[in-house]
C-alpha atoms as a PDB file:
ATOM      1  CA  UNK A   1      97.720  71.802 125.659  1.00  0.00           C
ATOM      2  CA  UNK A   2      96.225  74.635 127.499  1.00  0.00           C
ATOM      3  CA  UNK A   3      92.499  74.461 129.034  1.00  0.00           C
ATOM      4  CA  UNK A   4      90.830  77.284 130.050  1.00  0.00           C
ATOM      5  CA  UNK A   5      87.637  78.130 132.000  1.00  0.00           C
ATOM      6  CA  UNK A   6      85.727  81.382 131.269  1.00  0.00           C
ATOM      7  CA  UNK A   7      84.223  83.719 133.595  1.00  0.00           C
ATOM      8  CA  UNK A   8      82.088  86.783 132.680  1.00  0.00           C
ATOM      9  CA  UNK A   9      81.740  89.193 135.257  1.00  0.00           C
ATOM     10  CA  UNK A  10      77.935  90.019 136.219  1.00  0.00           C
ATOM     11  CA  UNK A  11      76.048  91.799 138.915  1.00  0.00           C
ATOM     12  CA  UNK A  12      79.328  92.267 140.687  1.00  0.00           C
ATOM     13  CA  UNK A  13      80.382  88.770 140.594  1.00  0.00           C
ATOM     14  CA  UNK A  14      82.526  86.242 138.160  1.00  0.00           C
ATOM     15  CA  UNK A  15      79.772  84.394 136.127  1.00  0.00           C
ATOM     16  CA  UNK A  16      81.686  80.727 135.389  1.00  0.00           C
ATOM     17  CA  UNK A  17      80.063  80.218 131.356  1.00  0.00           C
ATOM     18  CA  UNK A  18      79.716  76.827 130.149  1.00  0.00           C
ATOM     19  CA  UNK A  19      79.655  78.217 126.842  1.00  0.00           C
ATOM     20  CA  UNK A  20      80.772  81.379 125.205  1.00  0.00           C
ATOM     21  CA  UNK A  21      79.641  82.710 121.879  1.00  0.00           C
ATOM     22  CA  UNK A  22      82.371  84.631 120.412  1.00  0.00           C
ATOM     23  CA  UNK A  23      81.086  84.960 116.854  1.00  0.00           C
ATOM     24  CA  UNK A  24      80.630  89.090 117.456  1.00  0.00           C
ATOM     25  CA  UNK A  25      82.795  89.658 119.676  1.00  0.00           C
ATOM     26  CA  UNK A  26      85.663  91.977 119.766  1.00  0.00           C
ATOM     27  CA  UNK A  27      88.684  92.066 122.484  1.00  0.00           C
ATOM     28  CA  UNK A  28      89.569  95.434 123.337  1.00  0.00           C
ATOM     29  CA  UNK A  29      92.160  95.209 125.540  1.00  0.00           C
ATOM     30  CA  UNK A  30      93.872  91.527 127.050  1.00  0.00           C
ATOM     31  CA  UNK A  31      96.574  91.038 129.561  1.00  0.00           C
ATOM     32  CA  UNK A  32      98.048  88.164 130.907  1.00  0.00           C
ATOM     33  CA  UNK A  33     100.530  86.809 132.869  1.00  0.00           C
ATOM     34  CA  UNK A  34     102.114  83.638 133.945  1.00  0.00           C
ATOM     35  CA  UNK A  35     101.231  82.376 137.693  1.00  0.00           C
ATOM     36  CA  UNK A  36     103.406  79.269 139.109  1.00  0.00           C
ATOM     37  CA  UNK A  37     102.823  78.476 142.669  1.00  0.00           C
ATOM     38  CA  UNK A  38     100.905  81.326 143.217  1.00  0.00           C
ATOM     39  CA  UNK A  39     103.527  83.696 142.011  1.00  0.00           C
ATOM     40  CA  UNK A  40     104.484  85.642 139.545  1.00  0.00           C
ATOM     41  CA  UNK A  41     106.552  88.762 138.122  1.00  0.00           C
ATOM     42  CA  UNK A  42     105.136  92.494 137.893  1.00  0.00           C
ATOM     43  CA  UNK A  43     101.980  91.519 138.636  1.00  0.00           C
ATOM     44  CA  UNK A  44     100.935  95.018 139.191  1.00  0.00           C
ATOM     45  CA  UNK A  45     102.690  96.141 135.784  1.00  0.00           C
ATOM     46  CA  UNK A  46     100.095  94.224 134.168  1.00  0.00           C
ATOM     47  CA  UNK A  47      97.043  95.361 136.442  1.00  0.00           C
ATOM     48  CA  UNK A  48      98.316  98.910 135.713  1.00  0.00           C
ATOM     49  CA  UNK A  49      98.793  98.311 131.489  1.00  0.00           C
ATOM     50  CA  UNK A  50      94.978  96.597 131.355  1.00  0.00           C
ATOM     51  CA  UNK A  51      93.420  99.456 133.451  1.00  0.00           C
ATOM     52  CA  UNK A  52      95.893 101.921 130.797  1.00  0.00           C
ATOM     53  CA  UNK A  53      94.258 100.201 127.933  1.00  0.00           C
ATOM     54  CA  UNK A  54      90.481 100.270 129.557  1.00  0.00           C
ATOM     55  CA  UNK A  55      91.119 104.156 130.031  1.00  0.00           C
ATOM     56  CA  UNK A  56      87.984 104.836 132.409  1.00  0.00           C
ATOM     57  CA  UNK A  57      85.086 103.267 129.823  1.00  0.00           C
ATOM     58  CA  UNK A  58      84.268 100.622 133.323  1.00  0.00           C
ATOM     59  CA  UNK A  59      85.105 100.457 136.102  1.00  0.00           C
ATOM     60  CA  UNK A  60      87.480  96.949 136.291  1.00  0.00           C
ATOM     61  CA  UNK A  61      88.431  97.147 139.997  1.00  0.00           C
ATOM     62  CA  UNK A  62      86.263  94.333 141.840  1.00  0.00           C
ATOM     63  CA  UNK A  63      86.544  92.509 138.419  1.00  0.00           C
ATOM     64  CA  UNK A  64      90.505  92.267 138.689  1.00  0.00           C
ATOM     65  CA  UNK A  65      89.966  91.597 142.497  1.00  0.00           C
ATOM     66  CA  UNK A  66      87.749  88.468 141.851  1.00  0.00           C
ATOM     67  CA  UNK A  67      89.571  87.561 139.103  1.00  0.00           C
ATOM     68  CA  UNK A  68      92.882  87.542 140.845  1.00  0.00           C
ATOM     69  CA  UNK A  69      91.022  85.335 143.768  1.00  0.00           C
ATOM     70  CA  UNK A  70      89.947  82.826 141.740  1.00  0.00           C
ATOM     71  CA  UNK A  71      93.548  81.891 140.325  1.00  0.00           C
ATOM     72  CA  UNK A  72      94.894  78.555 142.147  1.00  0.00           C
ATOM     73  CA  UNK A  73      97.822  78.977 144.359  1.00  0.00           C
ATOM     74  CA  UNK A  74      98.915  75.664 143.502  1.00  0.00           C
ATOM     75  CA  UNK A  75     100.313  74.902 139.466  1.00  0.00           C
ATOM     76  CA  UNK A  76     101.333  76.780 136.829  1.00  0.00           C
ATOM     77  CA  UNK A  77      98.840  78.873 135.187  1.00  0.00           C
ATOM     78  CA  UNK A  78      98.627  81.606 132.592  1.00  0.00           C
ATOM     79  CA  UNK A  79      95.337  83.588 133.191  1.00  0.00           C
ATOM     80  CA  UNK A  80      93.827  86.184 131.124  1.00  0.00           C
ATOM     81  CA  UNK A  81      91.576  89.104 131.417  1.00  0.00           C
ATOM     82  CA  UNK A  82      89.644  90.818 128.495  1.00  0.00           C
ATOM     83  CA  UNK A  83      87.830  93.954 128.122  1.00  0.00           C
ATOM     84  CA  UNK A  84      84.877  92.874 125.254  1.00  0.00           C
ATOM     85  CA  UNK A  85      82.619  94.720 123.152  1.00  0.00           C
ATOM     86  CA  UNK A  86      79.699  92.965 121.854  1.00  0.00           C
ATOM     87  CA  UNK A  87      76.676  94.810 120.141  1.00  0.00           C
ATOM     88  CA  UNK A  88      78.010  97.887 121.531  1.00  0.00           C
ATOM     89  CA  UNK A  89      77.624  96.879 125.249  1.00  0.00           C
ATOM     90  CA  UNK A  90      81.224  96.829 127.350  1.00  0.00           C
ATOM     91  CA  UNK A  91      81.850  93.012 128.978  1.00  0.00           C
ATOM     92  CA  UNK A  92      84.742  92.276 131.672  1.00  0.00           C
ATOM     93  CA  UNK A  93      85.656  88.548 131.030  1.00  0.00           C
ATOM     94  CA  UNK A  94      88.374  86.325 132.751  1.00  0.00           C
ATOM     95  CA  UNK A  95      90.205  83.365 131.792  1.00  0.00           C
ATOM     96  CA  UNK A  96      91.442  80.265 133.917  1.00  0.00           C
ATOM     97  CA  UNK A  97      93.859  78.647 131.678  1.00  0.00           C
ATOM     98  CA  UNK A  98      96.854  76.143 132.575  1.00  0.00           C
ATOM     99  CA  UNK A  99     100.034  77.510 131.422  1.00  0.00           C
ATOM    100  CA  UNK A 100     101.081  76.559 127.885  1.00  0.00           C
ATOM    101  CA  UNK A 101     104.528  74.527 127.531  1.00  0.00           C
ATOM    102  CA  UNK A 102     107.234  77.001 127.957  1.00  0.00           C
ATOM    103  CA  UNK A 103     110.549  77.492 125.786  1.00  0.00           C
ATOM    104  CA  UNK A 104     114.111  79.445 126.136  1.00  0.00           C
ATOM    105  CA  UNK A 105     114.882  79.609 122.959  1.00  0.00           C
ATOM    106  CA  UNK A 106     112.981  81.215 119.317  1.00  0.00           C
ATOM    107  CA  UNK A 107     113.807  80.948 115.996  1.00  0.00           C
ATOM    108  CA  UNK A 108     112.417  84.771 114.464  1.00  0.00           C
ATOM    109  CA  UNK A 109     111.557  85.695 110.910  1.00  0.00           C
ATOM    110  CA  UNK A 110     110.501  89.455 109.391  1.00  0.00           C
ATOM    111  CA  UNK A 111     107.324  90.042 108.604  1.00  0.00           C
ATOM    112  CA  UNK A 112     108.040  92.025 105.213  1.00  0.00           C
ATOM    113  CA  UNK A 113     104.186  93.246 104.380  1.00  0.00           C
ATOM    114  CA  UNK A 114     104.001  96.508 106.698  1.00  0.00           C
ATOM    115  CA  UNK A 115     102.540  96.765 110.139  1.00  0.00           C
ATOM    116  CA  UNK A 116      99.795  93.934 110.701  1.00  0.00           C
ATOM    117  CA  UNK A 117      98.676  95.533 113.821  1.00  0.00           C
ATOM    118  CA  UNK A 118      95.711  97.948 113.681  1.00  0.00           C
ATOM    119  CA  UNK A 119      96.240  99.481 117.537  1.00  0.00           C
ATOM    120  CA  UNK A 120      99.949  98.707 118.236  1.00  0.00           C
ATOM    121  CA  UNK A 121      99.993 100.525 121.521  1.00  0.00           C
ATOM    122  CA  UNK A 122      97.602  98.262 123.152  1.00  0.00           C
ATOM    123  CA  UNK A 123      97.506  94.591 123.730  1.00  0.00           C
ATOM    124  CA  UNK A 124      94.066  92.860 122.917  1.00  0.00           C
ATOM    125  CA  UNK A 125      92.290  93.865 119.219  1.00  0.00           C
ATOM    126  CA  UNK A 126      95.019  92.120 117.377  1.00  0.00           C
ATOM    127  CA  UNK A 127      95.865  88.801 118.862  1.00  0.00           C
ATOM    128  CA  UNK A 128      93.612  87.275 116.211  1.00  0.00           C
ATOM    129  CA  UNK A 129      95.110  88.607 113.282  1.00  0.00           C
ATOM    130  CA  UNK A 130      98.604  87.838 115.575  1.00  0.00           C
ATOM    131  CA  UNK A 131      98.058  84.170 116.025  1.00  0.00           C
ATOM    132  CA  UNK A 132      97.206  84.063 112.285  1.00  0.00           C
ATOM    133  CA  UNK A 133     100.591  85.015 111.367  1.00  0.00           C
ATOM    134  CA  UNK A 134     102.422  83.480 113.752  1.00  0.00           C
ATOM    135  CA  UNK A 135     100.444  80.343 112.360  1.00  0.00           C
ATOM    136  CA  UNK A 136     101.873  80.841 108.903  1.00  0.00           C
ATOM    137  CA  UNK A 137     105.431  81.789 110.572  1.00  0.00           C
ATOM    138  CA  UNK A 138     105.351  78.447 112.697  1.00  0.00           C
ATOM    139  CA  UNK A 139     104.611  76.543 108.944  1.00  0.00           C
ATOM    140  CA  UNK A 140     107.854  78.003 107.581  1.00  0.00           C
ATOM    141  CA  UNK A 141     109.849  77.227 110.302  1.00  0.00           C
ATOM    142  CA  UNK A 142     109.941  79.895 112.533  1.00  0.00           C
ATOM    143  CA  UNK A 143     107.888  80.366 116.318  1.00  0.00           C
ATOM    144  CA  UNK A 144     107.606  84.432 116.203  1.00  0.00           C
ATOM    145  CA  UNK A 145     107.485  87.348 113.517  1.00  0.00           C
ATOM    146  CA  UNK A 146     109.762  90.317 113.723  1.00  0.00           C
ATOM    147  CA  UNK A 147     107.165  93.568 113.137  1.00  0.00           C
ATOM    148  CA  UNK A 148     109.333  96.325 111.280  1.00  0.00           C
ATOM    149  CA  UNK A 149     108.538 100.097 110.805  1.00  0.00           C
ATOM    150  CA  UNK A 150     107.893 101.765 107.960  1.00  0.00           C
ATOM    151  CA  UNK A 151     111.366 102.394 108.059  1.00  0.00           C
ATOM    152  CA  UNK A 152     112.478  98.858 108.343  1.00  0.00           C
ATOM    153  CA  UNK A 153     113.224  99.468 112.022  1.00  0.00           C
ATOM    154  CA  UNK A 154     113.190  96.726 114.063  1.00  0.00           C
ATOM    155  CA  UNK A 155     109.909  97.384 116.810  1.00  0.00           C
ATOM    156  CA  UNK A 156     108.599  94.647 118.073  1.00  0.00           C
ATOM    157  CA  UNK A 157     107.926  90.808 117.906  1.00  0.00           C
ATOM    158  CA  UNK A 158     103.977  89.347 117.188  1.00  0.00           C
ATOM    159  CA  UNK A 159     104.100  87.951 120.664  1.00  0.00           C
ATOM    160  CA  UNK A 160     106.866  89.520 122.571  1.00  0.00           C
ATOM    161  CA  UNK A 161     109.643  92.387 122.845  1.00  0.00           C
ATOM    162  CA  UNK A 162     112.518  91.975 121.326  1.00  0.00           C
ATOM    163  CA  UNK A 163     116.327  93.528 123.230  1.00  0.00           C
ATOM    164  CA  UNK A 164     120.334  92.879 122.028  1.00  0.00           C
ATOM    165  CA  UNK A 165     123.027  92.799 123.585  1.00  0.00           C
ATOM    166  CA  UNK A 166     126.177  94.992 122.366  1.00  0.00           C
ATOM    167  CA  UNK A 167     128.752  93.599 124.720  1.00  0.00           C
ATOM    168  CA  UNK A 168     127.627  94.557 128.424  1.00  0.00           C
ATOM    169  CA  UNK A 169     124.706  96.891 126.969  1.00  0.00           C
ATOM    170  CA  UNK A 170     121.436  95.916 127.338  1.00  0.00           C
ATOM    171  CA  UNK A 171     119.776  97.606 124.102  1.00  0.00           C
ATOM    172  CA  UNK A 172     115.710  97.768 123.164  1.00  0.00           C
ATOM    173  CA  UNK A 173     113.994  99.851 120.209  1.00  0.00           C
ATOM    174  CA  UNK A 174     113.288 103.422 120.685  1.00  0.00           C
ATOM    175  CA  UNK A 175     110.465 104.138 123.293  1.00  0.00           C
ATOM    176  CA  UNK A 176     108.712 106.356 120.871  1.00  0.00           C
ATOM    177  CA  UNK A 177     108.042 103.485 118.055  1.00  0.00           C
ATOM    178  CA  UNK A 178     104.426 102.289 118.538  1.00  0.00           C
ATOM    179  CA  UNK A 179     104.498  99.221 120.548  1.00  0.00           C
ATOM    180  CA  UNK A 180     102.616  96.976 123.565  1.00  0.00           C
ATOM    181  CA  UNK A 181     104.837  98.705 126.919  1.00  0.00           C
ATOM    182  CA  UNK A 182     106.083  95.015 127.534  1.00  0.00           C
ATOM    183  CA  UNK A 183     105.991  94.311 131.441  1.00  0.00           C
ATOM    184  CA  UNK A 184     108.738  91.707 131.021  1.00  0.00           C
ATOM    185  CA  UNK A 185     111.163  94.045 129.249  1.00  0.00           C
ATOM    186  CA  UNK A 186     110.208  96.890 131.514  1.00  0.00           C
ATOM    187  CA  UNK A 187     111.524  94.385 134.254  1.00  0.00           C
ATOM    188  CA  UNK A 188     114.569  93.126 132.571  1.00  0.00           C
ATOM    189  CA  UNK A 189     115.508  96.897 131.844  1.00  0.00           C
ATOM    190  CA  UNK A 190     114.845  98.154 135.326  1.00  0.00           C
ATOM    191  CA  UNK A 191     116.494  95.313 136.797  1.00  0.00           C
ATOM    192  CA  UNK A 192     119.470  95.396 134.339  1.00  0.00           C
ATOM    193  CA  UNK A 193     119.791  99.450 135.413  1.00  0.00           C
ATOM    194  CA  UNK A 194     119.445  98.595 138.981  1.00  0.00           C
ATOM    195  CA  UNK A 195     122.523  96.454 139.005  1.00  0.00           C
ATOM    196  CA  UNK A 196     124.323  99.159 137.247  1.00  0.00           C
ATOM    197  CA  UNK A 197     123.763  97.568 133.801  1.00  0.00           C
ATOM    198  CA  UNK A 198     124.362 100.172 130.686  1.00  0.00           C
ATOM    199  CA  UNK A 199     121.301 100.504 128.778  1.00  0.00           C
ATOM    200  CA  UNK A 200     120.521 102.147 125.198  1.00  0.00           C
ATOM    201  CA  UNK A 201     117.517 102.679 123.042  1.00  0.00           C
ATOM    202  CA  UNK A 202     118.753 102.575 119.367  1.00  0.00           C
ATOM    203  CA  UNK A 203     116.616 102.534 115.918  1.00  0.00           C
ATOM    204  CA  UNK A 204     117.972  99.272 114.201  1.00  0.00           C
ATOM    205  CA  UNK A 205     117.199  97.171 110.725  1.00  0.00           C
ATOM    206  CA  UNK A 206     117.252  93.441 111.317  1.00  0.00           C
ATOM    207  CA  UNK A 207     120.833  94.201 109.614  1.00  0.00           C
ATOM    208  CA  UNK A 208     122.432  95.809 111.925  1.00  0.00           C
ATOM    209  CA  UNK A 209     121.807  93.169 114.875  1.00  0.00           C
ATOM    210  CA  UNK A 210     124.059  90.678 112.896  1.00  0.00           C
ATOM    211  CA  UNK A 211     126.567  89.726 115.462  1.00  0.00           C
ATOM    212  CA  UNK A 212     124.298  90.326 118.100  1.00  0.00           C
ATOM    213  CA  UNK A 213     122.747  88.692 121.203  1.00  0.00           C
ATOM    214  CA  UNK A 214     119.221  88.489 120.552  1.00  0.00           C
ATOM    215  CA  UNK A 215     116.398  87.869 123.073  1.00  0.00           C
ATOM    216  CA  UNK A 216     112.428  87.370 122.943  1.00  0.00           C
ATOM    217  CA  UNK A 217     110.614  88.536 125.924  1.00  0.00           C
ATOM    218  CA  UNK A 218     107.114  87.917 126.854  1.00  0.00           C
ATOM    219  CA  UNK A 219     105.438  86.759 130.005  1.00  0.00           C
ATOM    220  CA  UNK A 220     104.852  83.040 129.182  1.00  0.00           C
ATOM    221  CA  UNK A 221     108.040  82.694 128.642  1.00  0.00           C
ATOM    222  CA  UNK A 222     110.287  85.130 130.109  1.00  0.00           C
ATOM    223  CA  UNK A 223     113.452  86.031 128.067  1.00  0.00           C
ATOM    224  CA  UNK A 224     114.619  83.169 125.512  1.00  0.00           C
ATOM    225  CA  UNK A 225     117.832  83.638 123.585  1.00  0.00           C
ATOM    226  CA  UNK A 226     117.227  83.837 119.398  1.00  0.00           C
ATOM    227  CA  UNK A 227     118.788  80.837 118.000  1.00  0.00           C
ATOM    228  CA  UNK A 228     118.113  81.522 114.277  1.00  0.00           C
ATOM    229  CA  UNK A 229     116.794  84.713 112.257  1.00  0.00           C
ATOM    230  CA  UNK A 230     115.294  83.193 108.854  1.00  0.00           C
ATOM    231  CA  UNK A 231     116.828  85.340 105.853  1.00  0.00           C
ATOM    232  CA  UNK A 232     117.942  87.225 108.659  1.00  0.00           C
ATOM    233  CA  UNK A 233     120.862  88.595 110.471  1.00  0.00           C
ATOM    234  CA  UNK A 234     123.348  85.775 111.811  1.00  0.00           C
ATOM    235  CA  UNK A 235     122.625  85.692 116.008  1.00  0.00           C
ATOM    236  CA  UNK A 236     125.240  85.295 118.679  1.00  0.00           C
ATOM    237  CA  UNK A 237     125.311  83.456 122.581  1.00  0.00           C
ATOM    238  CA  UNK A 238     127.024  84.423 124.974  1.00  0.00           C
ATOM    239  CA  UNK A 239     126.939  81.107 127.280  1.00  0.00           C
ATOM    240  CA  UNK A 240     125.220  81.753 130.416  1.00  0.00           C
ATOM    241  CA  UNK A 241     124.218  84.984 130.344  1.00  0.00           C
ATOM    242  CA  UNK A 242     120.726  84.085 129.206  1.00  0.00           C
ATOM    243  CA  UNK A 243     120.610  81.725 132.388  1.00  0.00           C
ATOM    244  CA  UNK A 244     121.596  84.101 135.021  1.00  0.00           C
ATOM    245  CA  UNK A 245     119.317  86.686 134.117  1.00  0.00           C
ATOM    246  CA  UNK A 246     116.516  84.236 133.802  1.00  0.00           C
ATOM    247  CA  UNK A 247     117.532  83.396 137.183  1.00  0.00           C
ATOM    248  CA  UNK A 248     117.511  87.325 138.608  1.00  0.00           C
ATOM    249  CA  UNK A 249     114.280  87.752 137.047  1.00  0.00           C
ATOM    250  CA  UNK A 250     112.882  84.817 139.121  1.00  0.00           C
ATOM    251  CA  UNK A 251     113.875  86.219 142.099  1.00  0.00           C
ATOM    252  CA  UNK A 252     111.711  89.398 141.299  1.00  0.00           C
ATOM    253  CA  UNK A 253     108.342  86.811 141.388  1.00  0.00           C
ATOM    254  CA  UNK A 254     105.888  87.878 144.415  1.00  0.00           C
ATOM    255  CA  UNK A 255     102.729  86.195 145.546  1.00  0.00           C
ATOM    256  CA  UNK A 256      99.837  87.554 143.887  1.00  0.00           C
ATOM    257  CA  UNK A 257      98.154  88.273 147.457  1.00  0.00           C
END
């Protein structure tokens, strides 16, 4: 079970709140990460897709800064920082939380009733509605929806990013479908291209990845193989593959310094 301590910043300085009112509050933009050790991977992917999402309305600099200071160097931890609106005033608010227990493996399921996601681009106003879902999902059976476009395109996972394997190609949904710019696929793809990995972007239905090597990405977890699609396609495993790259991910991890 995760704990978390919250920390609003004020007058230029992490406030530590014993108690926290969220009855009118509204995230506008969330990122976090996990930290083990006092390390962790892309760190400054994630600085860089919070300030995206803040786009100038305050100025988060010395916020981040503090924040990042106050995360033990010891453990594994899974932070969070939140850009919050409440009564129409702008709040900066941090959260100390011990990492969550951590999986490589996710059984999926399509969410069939359109887009549940009111700002898809940008991580924050809809992990409520999210974590209902994925609520319901977990009472059928399954730990994380697959969002679809109005196509019946594959985009996107509640909680992660979703990429297939076709033999040696690394393949992910089209960049132009609207999704959360996922710091752990960015890394996976960028690595994978780095080591002179084929990559494609291809429009698919759930269909079309029967067969298929299918991973969940997110940065809890890292990359966890599907082991089950409910009333979906049949998924494939190629032994070991999910392990090494787990592994070459790992080696990306920096200090957070």
């Amino acid at each position: 079970m995760s704990t978390a301590s919250i920390y609003r910043w004020h007058e230029d300085a992490l406030e530590y709140l014993d108690y926290c009112d969220m009855s009118e509050t509204v995230v506008e933009v969330a990122d976090s990460w996990l930290v083990s050790d006092g390390v962790a991977l892309a760190i400054g992917l994630h600085r860089e897709r919070f300030f995206d999402g803040i786009a100038g309305r305050i100025d988060a600099q010395e916020f981040w800064d503090a924040a990042i200071a106050l995360i033990p160097r010891e453990g594994d931890w899974f932070p969070r920082v939140e850009l919050q609106s409440r009564g129409g005033a702008l709040l900066l608010v941090f959260r100390l939380r011990s990492a969550p227990e951590r999986s490589d493996s996710v059984v999926l399921a399509t969410y069939r009733d359109g887009d549940p996601r009111t700002v898809p681009a940008v991580k924050g106003p809809d992990l409520d509605r999210m974590t209902y879902l994925r609520t319901e999902a977990q009472a059928a059976g399954a730990d994380e929806l697959v969002i679809l476009s109005p196509d019946g395109f594959v985009v996107d996972g509640g909680y992660s990013a979703l990429v297939w394997w076709r033999g040696a190609i690394l393949c992910a949904p089209p960049l132009d479908f609207a999704r959360v710019d996922s710091v752990t696929a960015r890394s996976l793809l960028g690595l994978a291209e780095a080591l002179g990995v084929d990559t494609w972007r291809e429009a698919v239905t759930p269909a079309e990845l029967d067969g298929t090597e299918v991973w969940s990405l997110n940065a809890l977890h890292g990359p966890r193989i599907v082991t089950r699609w409910i009333d979906g396609p049949s998924v494939a495993e190629l032994p070991g593959r999910l392990r090494l790259w787990r592994e070459r991910l790992g080696v990306l991890r920096r200090p957070i310094d």
